[in-house]
PDB file of N, CA and C in Angstrom:
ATOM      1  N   UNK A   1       0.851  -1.180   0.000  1.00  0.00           N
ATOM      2  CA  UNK A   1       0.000   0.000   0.000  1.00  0.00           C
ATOM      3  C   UNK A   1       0.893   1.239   0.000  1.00  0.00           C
ATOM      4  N   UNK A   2       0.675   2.474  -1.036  1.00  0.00           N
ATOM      5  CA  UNK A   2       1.510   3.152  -1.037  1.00  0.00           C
ATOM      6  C   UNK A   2       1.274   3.933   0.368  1.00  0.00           C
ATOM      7  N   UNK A   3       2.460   4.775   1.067  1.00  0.00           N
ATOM      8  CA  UNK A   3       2.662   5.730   1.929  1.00  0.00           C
ATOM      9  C   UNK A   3       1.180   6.715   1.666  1.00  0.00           C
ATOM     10  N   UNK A   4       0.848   7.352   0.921  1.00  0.00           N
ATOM     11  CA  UNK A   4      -0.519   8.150   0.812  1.00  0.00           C
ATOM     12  C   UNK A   4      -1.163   7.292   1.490  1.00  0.00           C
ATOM     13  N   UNK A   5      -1.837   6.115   1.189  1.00  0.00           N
ATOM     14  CA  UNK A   5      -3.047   5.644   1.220  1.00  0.00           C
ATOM     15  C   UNK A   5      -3.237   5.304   2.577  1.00  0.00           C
ATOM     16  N   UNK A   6      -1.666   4.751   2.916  1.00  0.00           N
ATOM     17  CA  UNK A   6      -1.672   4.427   4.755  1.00  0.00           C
ATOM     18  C   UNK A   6      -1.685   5.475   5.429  1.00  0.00           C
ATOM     19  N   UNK A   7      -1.433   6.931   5.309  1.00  0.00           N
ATOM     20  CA  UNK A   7      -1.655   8.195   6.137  1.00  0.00           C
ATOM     21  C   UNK A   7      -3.221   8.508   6.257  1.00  0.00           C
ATOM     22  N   UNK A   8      -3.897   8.611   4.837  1.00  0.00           N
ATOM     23  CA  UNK A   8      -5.289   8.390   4.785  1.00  0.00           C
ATOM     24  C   UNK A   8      -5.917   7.146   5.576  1.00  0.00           C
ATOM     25  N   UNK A   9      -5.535   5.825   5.523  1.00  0.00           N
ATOM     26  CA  UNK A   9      -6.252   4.749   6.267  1.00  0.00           C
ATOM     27  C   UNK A   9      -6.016   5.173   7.856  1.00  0.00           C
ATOM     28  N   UNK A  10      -4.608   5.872   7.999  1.00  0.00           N
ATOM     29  CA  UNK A  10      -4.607   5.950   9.490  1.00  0.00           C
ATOM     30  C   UNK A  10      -5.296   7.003  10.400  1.00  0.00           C
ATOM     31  N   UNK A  11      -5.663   8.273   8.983  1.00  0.00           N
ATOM     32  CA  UNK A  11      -6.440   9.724   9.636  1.00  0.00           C
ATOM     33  C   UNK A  11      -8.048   9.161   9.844  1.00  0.00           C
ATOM     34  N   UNK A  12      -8.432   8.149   8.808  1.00  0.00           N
ATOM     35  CA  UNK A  12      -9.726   7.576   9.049  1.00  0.00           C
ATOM     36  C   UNK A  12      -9.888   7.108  10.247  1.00  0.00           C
ATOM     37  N   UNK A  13      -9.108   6.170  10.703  1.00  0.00           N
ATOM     38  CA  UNK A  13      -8.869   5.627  11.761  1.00  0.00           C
ATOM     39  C   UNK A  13      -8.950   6.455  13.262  1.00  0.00           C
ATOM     40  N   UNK A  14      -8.397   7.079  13.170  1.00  0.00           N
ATOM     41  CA  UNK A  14      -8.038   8.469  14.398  1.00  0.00           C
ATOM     42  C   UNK A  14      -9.187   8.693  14.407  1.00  0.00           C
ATOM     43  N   UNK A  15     -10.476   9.561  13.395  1.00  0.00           N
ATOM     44  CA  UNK A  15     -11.309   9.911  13.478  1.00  0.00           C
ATOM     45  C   UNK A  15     -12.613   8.681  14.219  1.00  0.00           C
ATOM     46  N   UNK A  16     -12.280   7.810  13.709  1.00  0.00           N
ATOM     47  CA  UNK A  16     -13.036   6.857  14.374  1.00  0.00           C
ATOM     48  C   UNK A  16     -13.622   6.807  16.089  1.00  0.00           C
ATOM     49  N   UNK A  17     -11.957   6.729  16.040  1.00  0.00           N
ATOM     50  CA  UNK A  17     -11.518   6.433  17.122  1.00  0.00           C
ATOM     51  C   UNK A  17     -12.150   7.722  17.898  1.00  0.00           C
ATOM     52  N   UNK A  18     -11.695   8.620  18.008  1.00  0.00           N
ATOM     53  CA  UNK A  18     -12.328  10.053  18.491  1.00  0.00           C
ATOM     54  C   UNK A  18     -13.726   9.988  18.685  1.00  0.00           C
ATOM     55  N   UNK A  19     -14.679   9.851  17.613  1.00  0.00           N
ATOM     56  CA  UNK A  19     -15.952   9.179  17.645  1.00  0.00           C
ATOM     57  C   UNK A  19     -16.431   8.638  18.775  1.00  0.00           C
ATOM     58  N   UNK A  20     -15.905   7.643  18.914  1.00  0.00           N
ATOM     59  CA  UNK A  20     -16.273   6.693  19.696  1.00  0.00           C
ATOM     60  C   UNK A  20     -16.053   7.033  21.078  1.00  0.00           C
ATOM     61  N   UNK A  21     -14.615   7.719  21.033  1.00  0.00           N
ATOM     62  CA  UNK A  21     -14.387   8.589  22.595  1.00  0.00           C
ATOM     63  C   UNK A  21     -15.267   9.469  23.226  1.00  0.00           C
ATOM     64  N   UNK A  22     -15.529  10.600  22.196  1.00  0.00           N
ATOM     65  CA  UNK A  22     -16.549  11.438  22.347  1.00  0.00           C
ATOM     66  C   UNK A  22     -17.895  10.858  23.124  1.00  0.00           C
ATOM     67  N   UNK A  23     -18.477   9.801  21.756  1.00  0.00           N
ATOM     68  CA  UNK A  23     -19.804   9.583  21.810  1.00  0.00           C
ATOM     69  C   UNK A  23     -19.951   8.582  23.540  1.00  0.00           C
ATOM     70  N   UNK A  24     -18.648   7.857  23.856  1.00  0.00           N
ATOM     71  CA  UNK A  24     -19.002   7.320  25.205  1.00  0.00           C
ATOM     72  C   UNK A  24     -18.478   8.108  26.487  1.00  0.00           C
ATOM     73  N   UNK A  25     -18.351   9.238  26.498  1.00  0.00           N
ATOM     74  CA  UNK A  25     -17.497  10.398  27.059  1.00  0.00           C
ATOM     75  C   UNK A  25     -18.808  10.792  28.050  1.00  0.00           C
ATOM     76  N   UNK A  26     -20.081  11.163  27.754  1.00  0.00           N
ATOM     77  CA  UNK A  26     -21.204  12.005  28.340  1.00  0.00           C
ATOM     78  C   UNK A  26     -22.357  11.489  27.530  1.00  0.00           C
ATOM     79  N   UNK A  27     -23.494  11.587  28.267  1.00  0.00           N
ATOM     80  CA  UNK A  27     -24.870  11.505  28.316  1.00  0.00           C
ATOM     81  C   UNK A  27     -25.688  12.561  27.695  1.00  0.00           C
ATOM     82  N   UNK A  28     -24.674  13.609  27.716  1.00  0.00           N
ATOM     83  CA  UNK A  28     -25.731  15.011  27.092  1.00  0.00           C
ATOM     84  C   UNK A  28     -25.649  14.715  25.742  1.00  0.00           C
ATOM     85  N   UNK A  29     -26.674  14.924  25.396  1.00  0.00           N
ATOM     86  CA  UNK A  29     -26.502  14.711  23.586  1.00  0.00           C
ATOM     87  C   UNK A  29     -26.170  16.066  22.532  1.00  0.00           C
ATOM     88  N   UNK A  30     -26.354  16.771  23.266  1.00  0.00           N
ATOM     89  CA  UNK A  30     -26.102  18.289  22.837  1.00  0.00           C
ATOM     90  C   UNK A  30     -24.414  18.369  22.866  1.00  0.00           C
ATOM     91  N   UNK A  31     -23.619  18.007  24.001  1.00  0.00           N
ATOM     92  CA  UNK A  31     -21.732  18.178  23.846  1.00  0.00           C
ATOM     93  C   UNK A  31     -21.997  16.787  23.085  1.00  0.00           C
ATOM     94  N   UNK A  32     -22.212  16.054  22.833  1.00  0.00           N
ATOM     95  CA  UNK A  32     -22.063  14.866  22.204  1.00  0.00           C
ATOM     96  C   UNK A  32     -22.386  15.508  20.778  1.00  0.00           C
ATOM     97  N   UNK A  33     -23.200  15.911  20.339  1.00  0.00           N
ATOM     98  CA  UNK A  33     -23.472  16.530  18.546  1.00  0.00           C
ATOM     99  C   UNK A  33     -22.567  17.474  18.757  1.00  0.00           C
ATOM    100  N   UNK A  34     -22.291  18.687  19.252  1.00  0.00           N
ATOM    101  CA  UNK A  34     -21.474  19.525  19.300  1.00  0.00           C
ATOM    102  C   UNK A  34     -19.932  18.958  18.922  1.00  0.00           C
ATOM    103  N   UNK A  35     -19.489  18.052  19.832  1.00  0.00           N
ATOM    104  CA  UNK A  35     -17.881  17.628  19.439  1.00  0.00           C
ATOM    105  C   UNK A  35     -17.840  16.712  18.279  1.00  0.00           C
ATOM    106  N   UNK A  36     -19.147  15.920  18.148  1.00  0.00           N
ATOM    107  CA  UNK A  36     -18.703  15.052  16.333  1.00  0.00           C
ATOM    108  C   UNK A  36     -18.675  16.149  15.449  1.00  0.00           C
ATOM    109  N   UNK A  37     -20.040  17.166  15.745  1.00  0.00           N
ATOM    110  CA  UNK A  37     -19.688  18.478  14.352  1.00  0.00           C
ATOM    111  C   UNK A  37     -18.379  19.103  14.335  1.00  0.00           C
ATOM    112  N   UNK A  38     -17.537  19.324  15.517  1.00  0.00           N
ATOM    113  CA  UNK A  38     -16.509  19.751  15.402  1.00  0.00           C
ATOM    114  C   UNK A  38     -15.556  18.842  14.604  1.00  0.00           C
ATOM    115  N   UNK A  39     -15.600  17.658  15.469  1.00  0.00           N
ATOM    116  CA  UNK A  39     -14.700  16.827  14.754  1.00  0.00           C
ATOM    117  C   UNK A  39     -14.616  16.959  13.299  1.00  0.00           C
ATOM    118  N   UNK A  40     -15.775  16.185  12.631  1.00  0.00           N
ATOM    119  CA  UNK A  40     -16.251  15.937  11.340  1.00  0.00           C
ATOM    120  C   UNK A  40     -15.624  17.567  10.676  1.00  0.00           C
ATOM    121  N   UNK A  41     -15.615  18.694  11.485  1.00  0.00           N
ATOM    122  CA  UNK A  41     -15.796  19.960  10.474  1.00  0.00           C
ATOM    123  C   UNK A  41     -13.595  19.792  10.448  1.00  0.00           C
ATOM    124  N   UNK A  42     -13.393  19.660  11.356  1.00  0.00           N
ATOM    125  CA  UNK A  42     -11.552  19.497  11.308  1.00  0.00           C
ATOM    126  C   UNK A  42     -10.830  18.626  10.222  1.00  0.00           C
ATOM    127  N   UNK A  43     -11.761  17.128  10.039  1.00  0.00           N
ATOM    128  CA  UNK A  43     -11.350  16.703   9.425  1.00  0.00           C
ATOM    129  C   UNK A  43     -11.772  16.882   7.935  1.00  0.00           C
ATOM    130  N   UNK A  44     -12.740  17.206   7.438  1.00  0.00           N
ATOM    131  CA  UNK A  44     -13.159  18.056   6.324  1.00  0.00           C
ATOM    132  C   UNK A  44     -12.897  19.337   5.797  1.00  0.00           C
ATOM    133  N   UNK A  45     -12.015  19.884   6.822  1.00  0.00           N
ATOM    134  CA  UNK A  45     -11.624  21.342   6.575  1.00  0.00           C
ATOM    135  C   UNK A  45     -12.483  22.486   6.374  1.00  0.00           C
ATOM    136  N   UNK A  46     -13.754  22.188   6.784  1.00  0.00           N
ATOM    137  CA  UNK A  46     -15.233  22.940   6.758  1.00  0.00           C
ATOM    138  C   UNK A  46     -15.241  23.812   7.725  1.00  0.00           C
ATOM    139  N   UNK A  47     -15.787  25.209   7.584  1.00  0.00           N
ATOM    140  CA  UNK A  47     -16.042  26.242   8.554  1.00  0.00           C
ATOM    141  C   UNK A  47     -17.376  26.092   9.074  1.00  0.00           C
ATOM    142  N   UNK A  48     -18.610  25.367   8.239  1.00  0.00           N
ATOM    143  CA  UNK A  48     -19.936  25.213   8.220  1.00  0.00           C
ATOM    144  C   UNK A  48     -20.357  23.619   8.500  1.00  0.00           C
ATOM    145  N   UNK A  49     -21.425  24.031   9.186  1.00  0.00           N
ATOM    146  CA  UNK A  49     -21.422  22.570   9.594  1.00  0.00           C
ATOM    147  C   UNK A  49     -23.352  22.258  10.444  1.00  0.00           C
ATOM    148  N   UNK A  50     -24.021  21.167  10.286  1.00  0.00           N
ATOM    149  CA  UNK A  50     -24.968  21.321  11.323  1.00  0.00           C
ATOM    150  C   UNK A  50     -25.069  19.582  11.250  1.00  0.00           C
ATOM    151  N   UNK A  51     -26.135  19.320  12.260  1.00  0.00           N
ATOM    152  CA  UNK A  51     -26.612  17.746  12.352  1.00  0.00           C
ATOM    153  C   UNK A  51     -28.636  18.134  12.657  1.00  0.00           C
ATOM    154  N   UNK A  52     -28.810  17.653  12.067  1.00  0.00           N
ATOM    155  CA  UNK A  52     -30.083  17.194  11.914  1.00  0.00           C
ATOM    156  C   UNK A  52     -30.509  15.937  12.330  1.00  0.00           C
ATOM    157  N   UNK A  53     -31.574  15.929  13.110  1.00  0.00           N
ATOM    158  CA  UNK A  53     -32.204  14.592  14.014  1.00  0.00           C
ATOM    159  C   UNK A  53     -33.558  14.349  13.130  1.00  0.00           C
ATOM    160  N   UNK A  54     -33.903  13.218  12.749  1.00  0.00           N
ATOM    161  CA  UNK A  54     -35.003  12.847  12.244  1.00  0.00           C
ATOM    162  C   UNK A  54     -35.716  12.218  13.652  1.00  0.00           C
ATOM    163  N   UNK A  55     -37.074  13.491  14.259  1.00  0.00           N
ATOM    164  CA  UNK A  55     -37.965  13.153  15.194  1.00  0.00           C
ATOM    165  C   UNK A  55     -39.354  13.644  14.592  1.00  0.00           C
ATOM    166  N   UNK A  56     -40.207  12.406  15.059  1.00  0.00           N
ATOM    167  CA  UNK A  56     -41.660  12.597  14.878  1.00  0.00           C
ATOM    168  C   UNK A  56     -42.074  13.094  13.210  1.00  0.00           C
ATOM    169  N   UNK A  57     -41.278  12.546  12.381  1.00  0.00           N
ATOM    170  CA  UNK A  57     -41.608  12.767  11.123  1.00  0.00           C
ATOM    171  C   UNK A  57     -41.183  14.154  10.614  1.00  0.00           C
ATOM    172  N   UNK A  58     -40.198  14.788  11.564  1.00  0.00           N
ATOM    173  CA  UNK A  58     -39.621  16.339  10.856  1.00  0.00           C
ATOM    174  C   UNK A  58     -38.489  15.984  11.238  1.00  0.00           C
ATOM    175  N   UNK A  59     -37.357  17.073  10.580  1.00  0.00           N
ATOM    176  CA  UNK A  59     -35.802  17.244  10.873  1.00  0.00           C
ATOM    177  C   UNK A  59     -35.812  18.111  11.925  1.00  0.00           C
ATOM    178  N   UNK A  60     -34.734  17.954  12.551  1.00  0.00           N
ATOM    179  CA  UNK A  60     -34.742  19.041  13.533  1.00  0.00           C
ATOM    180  C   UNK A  60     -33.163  19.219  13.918  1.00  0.00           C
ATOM    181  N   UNK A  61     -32.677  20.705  13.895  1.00  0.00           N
ATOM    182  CA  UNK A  61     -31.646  21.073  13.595  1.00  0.00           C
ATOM    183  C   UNK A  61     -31.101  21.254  15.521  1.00  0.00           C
ATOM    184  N   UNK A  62     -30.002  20.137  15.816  1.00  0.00           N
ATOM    185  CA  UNK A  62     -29.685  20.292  16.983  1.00  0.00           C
ATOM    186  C   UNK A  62     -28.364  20.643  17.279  1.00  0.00           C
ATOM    187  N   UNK A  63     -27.500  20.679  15.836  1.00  0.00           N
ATOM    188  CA  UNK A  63     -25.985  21.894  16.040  1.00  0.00           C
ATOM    189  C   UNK A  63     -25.883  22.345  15.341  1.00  0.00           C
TER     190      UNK A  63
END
């Protein structure tokens, strides 16, 4: 596997990993959406960013 592809397999990885830290870190679901949008926006290089919850048949914008 070239050197690129293993820096990419390993940044995937990290992010995962973070994920998973985060998401078993706290109970609030609000710092819990808050730090994946962050995450997700670092590793995408995005300034913009939200998460949307599908409840009761509408979206609902919770970061």
């Amino acid at each position: 596997m070239p050197e690129f592809e293993n820096l990419k397999v390993k940044r995937n990885l990290t992010a995962l990993v973070e994920f998973s830290r985060i998401i078993n870190s706290s109970l609030d679901l609000d710092f819990i959406l808050g730090n994946v949008l962050l995450t997700c926006m670092g590793k995408y290089l995005s300034s913009r960013g939200l998460i949307a919850l599908h409840q009761n048949g509408n979206y609902v914008v919770k970061s």
